[in-house]
C-alpha atoms as a PDB file:
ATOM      1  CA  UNK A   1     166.013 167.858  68.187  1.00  0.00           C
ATOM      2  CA  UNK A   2     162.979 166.028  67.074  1.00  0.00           C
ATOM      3  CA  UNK A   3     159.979 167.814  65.929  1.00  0.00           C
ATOM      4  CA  UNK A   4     157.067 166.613  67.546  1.00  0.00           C
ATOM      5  CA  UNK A   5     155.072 169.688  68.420  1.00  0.00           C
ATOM      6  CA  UNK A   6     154.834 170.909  64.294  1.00  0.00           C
ATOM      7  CA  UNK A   7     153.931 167.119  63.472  1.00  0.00           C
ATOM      8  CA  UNK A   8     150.967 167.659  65.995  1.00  0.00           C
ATOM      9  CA  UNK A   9     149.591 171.253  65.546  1.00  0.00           C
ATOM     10  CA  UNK A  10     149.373 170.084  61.373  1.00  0.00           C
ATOM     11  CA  UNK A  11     147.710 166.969  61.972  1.00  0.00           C
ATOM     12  CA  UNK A  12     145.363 168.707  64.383  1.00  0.00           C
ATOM     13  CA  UNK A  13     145.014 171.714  62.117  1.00  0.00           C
ATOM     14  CA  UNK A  14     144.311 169.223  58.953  1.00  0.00           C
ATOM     15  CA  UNK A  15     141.720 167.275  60.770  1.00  0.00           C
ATOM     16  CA  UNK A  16     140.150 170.885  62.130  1.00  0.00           C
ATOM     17  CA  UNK A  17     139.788 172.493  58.712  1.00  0.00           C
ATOM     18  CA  UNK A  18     138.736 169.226  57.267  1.00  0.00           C
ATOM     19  CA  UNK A  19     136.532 167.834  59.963  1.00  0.00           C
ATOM     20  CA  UNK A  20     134.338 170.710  60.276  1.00  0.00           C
ATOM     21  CA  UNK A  21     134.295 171.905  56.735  1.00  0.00           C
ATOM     22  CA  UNK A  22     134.394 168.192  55.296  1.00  0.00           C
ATOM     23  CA  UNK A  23     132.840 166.624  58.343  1.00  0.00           C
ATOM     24  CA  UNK A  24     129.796 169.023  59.115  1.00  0.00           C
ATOM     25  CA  UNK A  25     129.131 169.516  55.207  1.00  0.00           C
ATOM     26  CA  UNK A  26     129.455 166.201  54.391  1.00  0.00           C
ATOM     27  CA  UNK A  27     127.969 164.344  57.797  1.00  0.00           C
ATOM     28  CA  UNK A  28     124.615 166.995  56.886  1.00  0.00           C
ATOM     29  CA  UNK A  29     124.140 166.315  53.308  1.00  0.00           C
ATOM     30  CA  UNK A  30     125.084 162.620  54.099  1.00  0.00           C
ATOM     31  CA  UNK A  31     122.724 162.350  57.304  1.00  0.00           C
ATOM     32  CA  UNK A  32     120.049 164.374  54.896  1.00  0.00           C
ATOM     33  CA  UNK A  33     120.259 161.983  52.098  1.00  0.00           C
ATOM     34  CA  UNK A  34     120.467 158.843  54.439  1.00  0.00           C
ATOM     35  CA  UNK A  35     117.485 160.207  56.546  1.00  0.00           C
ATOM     36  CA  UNK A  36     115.624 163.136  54.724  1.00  0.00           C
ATOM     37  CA  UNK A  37     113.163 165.054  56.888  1.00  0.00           C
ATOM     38  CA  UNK A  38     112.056 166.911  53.804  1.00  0.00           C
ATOM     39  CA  UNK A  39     110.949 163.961  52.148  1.00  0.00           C
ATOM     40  CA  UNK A  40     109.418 162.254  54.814  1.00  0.00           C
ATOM     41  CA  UNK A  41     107.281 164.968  55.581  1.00  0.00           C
ATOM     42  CA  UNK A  42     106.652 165.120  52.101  1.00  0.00           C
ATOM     43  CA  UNK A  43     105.814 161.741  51.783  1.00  0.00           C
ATOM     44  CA  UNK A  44     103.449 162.378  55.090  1.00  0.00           C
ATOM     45  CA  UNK A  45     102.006 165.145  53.546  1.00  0.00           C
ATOM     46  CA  UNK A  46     100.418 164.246  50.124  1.00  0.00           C
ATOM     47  CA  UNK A  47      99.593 160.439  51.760  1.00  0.00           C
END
């Protein structure tokens, strides 16, 4: 009787909750601090 369905629903689940909490939070603050609109339009602004 092997398990293979509950080994896939948790890694599916993990990577879910993580990848849209951890992925989304962290690809936005990463994506803002590699490529900041704010400060490039700040930059634009007072040059």
């Amino acid at each position: 009787e092997a398990k293979p369905e509950p080994v896939a629903p948790p890694l599916d689940l993990s990577r879910l909750s993580l990848a849209p909490a951890g992925s989304d939070m962290g690809q936005a603050v990463q994506t803002v601090s590699k490529a900041p609109p704010d400060t490039s339009h700040l930059r634009v602004i007072p040059e």
